[in-house]
Protein backbone atom coordinates (compact mmCIF):
# COMPACT_ATOMS: atom_id res chain seq x y z
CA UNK A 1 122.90 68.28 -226.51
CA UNK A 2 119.63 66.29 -225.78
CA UNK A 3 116.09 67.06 -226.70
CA UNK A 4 115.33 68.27 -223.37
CA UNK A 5 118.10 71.29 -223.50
CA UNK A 6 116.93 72.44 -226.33
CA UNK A 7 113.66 73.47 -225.09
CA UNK A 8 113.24 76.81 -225.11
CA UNK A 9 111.52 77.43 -221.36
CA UNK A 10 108.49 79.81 -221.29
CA UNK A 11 107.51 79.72 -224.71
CA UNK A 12 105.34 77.46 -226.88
CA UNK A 13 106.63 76.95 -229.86
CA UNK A 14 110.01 76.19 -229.99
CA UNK A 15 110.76 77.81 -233.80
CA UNK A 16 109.90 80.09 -236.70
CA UNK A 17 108.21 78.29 -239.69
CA UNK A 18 108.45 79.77 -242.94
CA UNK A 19 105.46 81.90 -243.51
CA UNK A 20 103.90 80.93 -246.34
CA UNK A 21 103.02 84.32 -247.72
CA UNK A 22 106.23 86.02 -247.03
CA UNK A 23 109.61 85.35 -245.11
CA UNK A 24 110.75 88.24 -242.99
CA UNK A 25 113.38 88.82 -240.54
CA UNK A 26 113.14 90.33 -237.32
CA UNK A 27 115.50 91.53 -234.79
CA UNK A 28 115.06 90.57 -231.17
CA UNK A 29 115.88 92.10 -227.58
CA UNK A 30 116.79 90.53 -224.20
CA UNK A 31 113.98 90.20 -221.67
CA UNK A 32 113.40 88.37 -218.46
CA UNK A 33 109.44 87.78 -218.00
CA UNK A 34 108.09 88.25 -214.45
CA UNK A 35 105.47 85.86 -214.65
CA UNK A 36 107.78 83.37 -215.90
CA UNK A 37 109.71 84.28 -213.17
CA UNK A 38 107.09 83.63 -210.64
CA UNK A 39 106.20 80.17 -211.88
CA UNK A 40 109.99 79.14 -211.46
CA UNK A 41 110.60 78.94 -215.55
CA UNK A 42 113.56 80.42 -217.40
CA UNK A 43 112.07 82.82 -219.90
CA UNK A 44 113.37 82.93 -223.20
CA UNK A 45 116.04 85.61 -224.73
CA UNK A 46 113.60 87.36 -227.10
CA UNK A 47 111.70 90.62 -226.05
CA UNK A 48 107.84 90.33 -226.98
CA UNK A 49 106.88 93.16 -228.59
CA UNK A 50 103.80 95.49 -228.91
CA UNK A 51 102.93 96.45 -232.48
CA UNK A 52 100.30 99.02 -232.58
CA UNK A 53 98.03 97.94 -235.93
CA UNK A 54 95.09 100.24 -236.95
CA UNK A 55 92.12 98.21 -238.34
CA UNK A 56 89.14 100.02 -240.04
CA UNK A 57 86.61 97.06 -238.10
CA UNK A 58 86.71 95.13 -235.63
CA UNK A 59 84.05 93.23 -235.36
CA UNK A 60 83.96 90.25 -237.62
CA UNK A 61 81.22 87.88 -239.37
CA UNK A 62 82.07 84.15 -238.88
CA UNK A 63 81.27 82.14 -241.75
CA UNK A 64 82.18 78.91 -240.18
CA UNK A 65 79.21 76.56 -239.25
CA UNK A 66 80.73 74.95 -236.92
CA UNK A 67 82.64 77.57 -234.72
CA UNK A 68 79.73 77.76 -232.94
CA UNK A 69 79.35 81.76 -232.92
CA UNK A 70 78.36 84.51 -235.45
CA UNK A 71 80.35 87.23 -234.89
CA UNK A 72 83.41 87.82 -232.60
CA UNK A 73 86.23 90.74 -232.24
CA UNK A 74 90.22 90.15 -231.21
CA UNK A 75 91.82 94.00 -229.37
CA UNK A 76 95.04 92.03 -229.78
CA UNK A 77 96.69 89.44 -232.80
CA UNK A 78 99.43 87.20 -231.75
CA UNK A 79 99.43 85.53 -227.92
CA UNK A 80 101.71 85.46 -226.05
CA UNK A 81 100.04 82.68 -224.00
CA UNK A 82 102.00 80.46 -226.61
CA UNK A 83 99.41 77.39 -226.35
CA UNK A 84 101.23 74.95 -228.79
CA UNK A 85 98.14 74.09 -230.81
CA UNK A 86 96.11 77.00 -231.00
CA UNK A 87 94.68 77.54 -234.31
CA UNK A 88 94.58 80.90 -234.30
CA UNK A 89 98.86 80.99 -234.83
CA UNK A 90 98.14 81.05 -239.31
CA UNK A 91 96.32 84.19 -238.91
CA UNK A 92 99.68 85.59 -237.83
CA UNK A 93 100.95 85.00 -241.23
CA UNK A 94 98.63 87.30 -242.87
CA UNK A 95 100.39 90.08 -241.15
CA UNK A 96 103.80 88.51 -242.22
CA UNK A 97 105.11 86.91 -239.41
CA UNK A 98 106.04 83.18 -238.66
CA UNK A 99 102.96 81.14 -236.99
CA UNK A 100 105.52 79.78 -234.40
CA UNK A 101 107.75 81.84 -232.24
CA UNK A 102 106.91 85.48 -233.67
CA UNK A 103 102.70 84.36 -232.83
CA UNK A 104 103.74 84.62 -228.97
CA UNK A 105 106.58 87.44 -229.52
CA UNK A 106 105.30 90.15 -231.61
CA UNK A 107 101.80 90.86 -230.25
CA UNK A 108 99.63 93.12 -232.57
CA UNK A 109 97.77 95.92 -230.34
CA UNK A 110 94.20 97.53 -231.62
CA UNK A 111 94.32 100.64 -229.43
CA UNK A 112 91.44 101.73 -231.58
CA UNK A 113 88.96 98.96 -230.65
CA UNK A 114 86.48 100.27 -228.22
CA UNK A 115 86.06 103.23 -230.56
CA UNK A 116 85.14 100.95 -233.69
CA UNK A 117 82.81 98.81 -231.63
CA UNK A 118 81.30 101.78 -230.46
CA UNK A 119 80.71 103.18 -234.25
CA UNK A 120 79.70 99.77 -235.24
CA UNK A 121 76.88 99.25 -232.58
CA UNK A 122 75.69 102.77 -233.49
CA UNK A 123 75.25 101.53 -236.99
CA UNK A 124 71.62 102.09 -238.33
CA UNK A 125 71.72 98.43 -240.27
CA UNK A 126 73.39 96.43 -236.61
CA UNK A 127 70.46 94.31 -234.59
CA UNK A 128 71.81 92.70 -231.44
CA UNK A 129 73.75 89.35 -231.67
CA UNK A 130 76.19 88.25 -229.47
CA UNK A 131 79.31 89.44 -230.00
CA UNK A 132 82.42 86.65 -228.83
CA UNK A 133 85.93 88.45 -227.80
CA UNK A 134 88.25 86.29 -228.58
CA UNK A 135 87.30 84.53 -231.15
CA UNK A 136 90.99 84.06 -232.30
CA UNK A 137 93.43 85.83 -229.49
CA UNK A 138 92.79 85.38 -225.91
CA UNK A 139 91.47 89.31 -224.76
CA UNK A 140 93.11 88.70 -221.13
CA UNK A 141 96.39 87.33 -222.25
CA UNK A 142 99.03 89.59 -220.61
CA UNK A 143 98.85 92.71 -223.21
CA UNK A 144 95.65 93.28 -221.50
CA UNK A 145 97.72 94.50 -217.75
CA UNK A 146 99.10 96.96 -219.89
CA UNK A 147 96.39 98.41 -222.76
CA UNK A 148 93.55 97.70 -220.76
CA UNK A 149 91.08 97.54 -224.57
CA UNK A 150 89.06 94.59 -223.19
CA UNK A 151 87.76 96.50 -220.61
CA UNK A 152 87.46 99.56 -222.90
CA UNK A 153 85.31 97.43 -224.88
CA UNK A 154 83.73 95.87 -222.14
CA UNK A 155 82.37 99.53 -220.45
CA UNK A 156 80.83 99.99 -224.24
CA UNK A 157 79.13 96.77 -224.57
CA UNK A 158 77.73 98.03 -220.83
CA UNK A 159 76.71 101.48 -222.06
CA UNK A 160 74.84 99.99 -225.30
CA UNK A 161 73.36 96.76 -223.09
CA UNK A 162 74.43 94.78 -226.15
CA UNK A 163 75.27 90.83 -225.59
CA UNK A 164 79.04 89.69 -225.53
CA UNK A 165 80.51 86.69 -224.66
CA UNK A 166 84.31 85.86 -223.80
CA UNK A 167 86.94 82.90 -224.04
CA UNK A 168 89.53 82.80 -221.77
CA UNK A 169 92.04 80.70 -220.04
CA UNK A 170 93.49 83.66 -217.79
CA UNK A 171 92.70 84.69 -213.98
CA UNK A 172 92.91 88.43 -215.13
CA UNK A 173 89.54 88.84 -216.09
CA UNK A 174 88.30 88.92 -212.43
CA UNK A 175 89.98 92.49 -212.45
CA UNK A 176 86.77 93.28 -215.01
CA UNK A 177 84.56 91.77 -212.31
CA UNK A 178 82.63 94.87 -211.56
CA UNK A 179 82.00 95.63 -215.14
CA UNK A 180 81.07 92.13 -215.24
CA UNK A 181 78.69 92.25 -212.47
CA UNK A 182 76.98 94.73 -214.53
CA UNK A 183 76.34 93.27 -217.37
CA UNK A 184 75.43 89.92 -215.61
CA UNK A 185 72.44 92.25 -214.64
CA UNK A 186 70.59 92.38 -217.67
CA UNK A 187 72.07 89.04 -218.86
CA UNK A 188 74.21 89.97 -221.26
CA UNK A 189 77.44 88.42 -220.43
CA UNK A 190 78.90 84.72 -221.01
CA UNK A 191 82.04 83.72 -219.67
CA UNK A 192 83.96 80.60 -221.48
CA UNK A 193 86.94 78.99 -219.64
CA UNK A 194 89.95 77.12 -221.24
CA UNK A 195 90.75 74.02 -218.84
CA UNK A 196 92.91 71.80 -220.52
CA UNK A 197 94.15 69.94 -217.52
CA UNK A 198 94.50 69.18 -214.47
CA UNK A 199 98.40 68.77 -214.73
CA UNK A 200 100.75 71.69 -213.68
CA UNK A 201 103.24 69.77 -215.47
CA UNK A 202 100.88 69.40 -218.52
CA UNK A 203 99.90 73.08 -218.32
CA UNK A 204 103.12 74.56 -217.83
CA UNK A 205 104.45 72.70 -221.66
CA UNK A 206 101.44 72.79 -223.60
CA UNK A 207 100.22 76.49 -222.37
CA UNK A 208 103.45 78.12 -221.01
CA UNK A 209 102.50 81.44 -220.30
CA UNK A 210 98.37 81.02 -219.26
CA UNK A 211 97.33 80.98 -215.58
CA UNK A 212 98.29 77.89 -213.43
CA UNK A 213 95.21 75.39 -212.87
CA UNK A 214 94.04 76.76 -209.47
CA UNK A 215 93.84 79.83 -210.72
CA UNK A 216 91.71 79.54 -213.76
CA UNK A 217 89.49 76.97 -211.49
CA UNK A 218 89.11 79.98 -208.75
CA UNK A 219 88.43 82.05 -211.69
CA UNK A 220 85.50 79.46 -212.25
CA UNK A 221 84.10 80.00 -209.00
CA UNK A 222 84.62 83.83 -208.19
CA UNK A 223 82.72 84.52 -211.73
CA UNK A 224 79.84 81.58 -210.95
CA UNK A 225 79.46 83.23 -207.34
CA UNK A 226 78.88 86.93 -208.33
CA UNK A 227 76.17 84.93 -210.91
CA UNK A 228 78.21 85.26 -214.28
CA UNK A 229 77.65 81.83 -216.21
CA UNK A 230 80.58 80.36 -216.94
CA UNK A 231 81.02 77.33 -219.90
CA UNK A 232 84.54 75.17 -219.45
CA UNK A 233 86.11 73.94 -222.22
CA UNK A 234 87.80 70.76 -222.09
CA UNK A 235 89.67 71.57 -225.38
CA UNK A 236 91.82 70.87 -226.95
CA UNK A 237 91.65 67.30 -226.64
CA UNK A 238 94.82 65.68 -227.25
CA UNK A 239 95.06 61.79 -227.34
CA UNK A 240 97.93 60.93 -224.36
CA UNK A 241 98.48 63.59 -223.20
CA UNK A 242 95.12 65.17 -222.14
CA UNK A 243 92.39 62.08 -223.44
CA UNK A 244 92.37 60.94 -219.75
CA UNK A 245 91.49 63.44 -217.74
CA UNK A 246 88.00 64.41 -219.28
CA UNK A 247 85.99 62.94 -216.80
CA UNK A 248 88.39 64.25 -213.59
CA UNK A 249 87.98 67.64 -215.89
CA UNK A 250 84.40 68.01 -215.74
CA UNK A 251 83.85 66.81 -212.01
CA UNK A 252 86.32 69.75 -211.06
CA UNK A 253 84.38 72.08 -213.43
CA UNK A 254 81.31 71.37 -212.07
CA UNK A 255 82.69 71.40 -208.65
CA UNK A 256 83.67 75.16 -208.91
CA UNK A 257 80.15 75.79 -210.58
CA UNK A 258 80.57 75.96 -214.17
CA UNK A 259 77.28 75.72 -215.90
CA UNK A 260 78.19 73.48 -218.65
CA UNK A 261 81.47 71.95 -220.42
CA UNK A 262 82.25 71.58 -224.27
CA UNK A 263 85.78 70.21 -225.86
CA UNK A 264 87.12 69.77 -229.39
CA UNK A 265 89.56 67.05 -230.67
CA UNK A 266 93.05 68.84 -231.75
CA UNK A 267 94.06 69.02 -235.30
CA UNK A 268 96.61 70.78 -236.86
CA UNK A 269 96.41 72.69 -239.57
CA UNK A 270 98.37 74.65 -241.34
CA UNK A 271 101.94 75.88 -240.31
CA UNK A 272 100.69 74.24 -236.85
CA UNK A 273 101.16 70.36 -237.25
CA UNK A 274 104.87 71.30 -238.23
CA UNK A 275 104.99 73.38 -234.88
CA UNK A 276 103.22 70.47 -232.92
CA UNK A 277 105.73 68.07 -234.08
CA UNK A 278 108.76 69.50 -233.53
CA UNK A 279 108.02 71.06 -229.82
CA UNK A 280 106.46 67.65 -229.00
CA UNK A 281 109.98 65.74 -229.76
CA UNK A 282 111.73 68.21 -227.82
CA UNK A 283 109.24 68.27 -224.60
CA UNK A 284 107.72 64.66 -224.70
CA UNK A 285 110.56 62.32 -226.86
CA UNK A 286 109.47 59.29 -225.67
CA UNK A 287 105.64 59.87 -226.36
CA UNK A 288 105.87 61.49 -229.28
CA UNK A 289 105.01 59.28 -232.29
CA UNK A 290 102.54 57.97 -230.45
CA UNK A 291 100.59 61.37 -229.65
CA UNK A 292 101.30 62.68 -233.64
CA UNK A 293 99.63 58.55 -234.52
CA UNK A 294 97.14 58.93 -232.46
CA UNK A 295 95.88 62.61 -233.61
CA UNK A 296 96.51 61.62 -237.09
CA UNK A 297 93.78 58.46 -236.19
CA UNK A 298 91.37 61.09 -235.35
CA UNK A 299 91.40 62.66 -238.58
CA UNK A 300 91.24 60.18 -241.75
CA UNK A 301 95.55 59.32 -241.13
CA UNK A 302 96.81 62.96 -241.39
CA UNK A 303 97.61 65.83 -238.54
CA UNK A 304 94.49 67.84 -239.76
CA UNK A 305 90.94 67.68 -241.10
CA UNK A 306 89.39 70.95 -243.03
CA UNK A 307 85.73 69.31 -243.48
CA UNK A 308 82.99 71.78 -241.58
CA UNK A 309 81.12 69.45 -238.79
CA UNK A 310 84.32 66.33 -238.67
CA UNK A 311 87.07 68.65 -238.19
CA UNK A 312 86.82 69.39 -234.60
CA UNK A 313 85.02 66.00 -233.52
CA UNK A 314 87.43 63.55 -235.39
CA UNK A 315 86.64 60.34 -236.25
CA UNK A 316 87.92 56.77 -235.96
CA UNK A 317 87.98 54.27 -232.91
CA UNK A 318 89.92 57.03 -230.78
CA UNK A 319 87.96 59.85 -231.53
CA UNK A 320 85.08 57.93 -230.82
CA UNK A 321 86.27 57.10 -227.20
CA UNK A 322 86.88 60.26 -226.72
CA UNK A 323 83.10 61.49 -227.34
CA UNK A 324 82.18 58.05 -225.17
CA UNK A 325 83.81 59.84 -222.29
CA UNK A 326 82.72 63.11 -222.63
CA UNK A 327 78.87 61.93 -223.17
CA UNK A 328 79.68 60.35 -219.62
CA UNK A 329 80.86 63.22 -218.49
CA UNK A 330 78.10 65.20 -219.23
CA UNK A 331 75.86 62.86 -218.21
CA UNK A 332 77.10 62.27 -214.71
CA UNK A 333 78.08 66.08 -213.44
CA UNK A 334 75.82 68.00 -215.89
CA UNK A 335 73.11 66.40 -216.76
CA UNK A 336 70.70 69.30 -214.99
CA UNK A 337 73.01 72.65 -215.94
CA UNK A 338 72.29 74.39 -218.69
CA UNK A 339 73.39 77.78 -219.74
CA UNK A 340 71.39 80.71 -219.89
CA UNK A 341 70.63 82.36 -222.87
CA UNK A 342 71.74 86.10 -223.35
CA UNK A 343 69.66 89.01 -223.85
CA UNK A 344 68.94 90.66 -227.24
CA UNK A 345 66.35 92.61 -225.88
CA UNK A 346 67.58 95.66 -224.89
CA UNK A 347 69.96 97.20 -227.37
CA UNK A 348 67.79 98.65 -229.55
CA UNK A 349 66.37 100.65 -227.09
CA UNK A 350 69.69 101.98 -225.87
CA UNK A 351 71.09 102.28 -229.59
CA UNK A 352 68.11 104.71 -230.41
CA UNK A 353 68.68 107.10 -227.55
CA UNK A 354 72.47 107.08 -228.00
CA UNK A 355 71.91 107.83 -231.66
CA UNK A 356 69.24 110.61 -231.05
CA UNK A 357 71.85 111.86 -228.21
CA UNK A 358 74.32 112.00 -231.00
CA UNK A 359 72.35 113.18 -233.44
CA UNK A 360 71.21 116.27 -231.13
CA UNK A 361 74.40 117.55 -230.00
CA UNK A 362 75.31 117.79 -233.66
CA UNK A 363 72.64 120.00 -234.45
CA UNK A 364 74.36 122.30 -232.34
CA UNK A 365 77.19 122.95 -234.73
């Protein structure tokens, strides 16, 4: 059997690594995906399943510095988007599953959400800063047809006028449009979209189960014309498979209106680099060692980098090509876009009449 056969079709990662906190077994269910179905792909023999969890927060202080945000909140854990490199797959082992195939299988549902944001943001101690969903878990991957908890959350960020901002790579969130519109109002909404390339062939290996190109480039335009600044993200990128297209990448971002473009150089930590490497000999063979040499160039000779500020930039001669390109790319399609800053402004004001709404109905009792 050849590399190519054993790729399992509408899934990411091809296996289950050992967790590295605990190794469980699970047992697994038939299921044929629609939306596999639709884009022509085989889905893979193993039900994803929806695992209700029951968190006591969720919103959650990032101590990173270089994330780039300062707090964010995830309804769901697990994707089952099934990007190959997405960092977010270790968390998954805190709840004792494998980072690999049981990250996109087993998704972890926080029914409870819009209720703790709603608490939280009626917290005495909470001043207004922006609040990033997804910050690990894409909020629009396809749980959110079914639970609907982003746009729970999304109708309480409304009714407090509090600041949020979102990362996505899926088409879904235009069904959130008129909440959207909303908050747009009082500028309190940022919208940041995944484009990783311009390659349905690309797409359809490296992010199996996210929204086809056109779509999430329509998505770009639909949100920029009902005035919702939208951010692309040109990341991950990935040296030969992805490195080239930056500069096509940003002309077709700024082409559907986006108001400005970031990216990030892969690395691959954790149970990921083992992940990486084996779905990359089974879906590009011949390109392989070269892709795993070339990301390993980018961060001091191994897969991943930990240091704050040189882990997502890389360094080296092919890291620094890499920010060449995207300084031309900035300079050439954005070099008069900048986006807005939210609003902070208003929360207070709404937090103190819902509290002393609150506070006066339960004088009644």
């Amino acid at each position: 059997m050849s590399n190519i056969e054993k790729h399992i079709k509408g899934r990411g990662a091809q296996i289950n690594v050992r967790n590295k906190f605990l190794e469980l077994s699970h047992e697994t269910r038939d299921d044929f995906l629609e939306y596999c179905r639709l884009e022509g792909e085989v889905a893979d023999k193993n039900k994803t399943q929806y695992l209700e969890v029951f968190p006591k927060t969720i919103v959650n202080k990032v101590t990173s510095p270089d994330v780039g945000m300062g707090y964010s909140m995830n309804p769901y854990q697990g994707c089952e988007h099934g990007c190959i490199y997405c960092y977010a797959r270790n968390a998954h082992e805190y709840w004792g599953y494998s980072a690999g195939l049981d990250f996109e299988r087993k998704i972890l549902i926080k029914k409870n959400a819009p209720q703790l944001l709603e608490k939280k943001l009626l917290s005495k101690n909470w001043r207004a800063k922006t609040i990033v969903m997804s910050g690990n878990t894409d909020c629009y991957q396809p749980a959110e047809q079914k639970f609907g908890i982003t746009r729970k959350c999304l109708e309480i960020f409304l009714k407090f006028k509090h600041p949020v901002a979102i990362i996505t790579k899926n088409a879904y969130i235009c069904h959130d449009l008129d909440i959207l519109k909303a908050l747009t109002k009082d500028r309190l909404i940022g919208v940041n979209i995944s484009i990783t390339s311009l390659s349905e062939e690309t797409r359809r290996v490296l992010e199996p189960r996210t929204a086809s190109i056109k779509k999430r480039l329509k998505t770009v335009k639909t949100l920029t014309e009902n005035n919702i600044p939208v951010n692309v993200m040109i990341a991950p990128i990935i040296p030969s498979i992805n490195s080239h297209e930056i500069l096509s990448l940003a002309k077709a971002a700024e082409e559907h209106g986006a108001k400005s473009i970031g990216f990030t150089i892969v690395r691959l930590n954790g149970a990921i680099g083992q992940i990486f490497t084996d779905w990359i000999k089974k879906t590009m063979p011949d390109k392989a060692e070269k892709v795993l040499h070339q990301i390993a160039d980018c961060h001091g000779g191994t897969l991943n980098d930990s240091r704050y500020g040189v882990r997502k930039k890389g360094e080296g001669k092919i890291a620094e090509q890499i920010h060449n390109l995207f300084r031309i790319a900035r300079q050439t399609y954005f070099k008069d876009k900048t986006f807005p800053r939210l609003n902070h402004e208003l929360y207070e004001t709404e937090k103190h009449r819902h509290r002393s709404s609150r506070d006066g109905q339960m004088t009644l009792f």
